[in-house]
N, C-alpha and C. Protein backbone atom coordinates (compact mmCIF):
# COMPACT_ATOMS: atom_id res chain seq x y z
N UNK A 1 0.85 -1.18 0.00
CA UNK A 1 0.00 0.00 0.00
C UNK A 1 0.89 1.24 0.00
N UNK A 2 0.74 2.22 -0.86
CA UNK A 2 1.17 3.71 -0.57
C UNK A 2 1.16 4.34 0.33
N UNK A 3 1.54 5.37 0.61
CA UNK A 3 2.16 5.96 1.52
C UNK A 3 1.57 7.38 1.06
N UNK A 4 0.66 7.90 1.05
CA UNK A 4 -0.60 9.02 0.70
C UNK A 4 0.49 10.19 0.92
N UNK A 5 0.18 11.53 0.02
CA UNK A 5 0.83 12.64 0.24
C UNK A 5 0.38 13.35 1.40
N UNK A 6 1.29 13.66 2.28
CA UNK A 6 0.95 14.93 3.18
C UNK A 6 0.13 16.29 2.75
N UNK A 7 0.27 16.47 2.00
CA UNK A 7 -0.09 17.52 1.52
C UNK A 7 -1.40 18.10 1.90
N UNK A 8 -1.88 19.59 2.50
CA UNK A 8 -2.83 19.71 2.94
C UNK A 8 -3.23 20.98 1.78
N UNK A 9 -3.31 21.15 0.57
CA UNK A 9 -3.34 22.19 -0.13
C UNK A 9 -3.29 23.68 0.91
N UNK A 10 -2.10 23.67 1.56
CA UNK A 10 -1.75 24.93 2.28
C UNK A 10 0.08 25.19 1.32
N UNK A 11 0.28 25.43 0.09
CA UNK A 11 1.35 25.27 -0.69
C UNK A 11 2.32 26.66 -0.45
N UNK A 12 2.39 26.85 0.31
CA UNK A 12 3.63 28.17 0.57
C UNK A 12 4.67 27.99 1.52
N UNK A 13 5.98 28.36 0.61
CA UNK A 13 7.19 28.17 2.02
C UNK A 13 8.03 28.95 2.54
N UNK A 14 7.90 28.60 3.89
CA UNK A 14 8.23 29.47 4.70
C UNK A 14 10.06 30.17 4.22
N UNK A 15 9.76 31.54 4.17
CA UNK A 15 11.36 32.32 4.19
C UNK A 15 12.49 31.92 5.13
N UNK A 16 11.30 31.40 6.43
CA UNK A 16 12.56 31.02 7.75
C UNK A 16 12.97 29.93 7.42
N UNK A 17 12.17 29.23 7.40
CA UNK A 17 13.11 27.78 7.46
C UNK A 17 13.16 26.76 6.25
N UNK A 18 11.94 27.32 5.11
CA UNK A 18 12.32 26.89 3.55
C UNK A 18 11.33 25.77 3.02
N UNK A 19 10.60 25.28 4.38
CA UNK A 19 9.50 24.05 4.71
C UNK A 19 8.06 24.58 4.36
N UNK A 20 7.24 23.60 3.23
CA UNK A 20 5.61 24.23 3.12
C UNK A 20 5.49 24.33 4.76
N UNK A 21 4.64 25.53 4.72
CA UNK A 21 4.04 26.32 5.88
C UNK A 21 2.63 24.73 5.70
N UNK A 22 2.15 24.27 5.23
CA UNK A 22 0.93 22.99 5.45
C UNK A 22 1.88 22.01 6.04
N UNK A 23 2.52 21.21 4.88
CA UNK A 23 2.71 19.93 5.27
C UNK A 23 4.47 19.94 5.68
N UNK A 24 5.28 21.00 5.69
CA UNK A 24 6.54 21.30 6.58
C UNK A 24 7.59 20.61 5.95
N UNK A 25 7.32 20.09 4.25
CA UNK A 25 8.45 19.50 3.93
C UNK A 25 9.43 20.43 2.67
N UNK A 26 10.56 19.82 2.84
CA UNK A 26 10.95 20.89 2.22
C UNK A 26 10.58 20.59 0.44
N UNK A 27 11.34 22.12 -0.59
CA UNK A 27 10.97 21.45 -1.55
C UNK A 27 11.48 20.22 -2.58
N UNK A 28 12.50 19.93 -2.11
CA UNK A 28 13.48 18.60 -2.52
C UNK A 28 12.41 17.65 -2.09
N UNK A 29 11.94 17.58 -1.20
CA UNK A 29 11.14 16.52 -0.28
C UNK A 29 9.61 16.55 -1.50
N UNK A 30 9.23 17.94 -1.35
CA UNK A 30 7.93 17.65 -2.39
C UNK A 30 8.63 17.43 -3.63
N UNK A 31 9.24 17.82 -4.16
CA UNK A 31 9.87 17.08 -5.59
C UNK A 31 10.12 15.14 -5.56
N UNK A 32 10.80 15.09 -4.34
CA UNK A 32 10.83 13.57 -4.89
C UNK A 32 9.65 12.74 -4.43
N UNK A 33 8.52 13.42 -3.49
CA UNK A 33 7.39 12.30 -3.47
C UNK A 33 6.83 11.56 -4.30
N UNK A 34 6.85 12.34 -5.77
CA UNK A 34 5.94 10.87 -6.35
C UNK A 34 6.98 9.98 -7.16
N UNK A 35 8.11 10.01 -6.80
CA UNK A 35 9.16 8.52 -7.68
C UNK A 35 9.69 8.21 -6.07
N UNK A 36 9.51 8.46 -4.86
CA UNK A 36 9.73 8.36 -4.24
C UNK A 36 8.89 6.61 -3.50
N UNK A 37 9.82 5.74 -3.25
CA UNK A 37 9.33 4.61 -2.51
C UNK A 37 8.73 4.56 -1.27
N UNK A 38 8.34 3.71 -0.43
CA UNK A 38 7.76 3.84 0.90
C UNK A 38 8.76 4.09 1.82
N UNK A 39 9.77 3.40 1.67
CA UNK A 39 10.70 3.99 2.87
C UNK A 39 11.32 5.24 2.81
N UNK A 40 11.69 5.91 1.50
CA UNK A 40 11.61 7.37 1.92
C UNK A 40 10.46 8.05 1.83
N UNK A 41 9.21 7.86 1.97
CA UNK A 41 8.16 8.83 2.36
C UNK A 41 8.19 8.75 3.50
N UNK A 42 7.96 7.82 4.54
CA UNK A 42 8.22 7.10 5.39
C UNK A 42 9.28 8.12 6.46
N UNK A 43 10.50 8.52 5.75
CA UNK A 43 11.80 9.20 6.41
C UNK A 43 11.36 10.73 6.29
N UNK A 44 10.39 10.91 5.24
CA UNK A 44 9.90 12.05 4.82
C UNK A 44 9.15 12.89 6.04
N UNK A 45 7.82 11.57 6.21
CA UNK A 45 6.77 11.75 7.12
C UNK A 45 7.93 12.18 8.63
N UNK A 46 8.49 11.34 9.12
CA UNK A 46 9.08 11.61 10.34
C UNK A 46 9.96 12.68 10.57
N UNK A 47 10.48 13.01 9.46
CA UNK A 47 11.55 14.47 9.38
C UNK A 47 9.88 15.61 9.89
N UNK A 48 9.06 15.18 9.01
CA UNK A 48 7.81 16.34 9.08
C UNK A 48 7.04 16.53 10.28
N UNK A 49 7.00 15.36 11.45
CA UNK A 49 6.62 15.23 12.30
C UNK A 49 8.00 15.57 13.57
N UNK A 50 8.63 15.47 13.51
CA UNK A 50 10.16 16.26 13.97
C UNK A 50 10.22 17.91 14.31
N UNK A 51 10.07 18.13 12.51
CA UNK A 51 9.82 20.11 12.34
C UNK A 51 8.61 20.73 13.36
N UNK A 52 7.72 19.64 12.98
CA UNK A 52 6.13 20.24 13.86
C UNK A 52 6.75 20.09 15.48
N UNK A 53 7.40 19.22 15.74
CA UNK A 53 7.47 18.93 17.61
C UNK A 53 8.64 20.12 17.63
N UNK A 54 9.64 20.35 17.02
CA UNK A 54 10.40 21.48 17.20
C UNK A 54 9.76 23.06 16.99
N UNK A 55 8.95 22.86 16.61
CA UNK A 55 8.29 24.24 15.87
C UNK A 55 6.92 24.48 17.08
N UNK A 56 7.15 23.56 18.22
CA UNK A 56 5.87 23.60 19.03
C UNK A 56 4.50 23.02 19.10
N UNK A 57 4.33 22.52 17.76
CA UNK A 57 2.94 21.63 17.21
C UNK A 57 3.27 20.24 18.12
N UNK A 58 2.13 19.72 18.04
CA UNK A 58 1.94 18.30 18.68
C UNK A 58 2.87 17.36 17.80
N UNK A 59 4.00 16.42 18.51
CA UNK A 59 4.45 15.45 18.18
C UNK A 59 4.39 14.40 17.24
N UNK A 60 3.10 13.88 17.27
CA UNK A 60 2.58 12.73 16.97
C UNK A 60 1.56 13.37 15.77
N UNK A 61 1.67 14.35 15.85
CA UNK A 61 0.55 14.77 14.58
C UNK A 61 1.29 14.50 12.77
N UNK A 62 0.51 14.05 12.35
CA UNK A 62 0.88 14.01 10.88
C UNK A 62 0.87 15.12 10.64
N UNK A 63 1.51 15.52 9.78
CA UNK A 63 1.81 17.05 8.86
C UNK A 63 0.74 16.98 7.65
């Protein structure tokens, strides 16, 4: 099974830190999602859930 895009159609990135202001990945990260396999979406998702617990958002929340 796939590994669904983060993506929350919130598409703008941030000047500070270079990450969509929605789903917090950078744009290398949205470029390689769709040739991208499960285990790096996977490394993707957790880098994105990382930014949010550093950035003050809930931990465990999907981006």
């Amino acid at each position: 099974m796939e590994i669904p895009s983060p993506c929350i159609d919130v598409c703008r990135l941030s000047p500070e830190t270079g990450w969509c202001q929605g789903c917090l990945r950078t744009v290398e990260e949205i470029r390689a999602w769709p040739r991208a396999d499960n285990g790096v979406r996977q490394a993707i998702l957790e880098r994105t859930v990382a930014r949010r617990a550093a950035a003050g958002g809930p931990a465990g929340a999907r981006a």
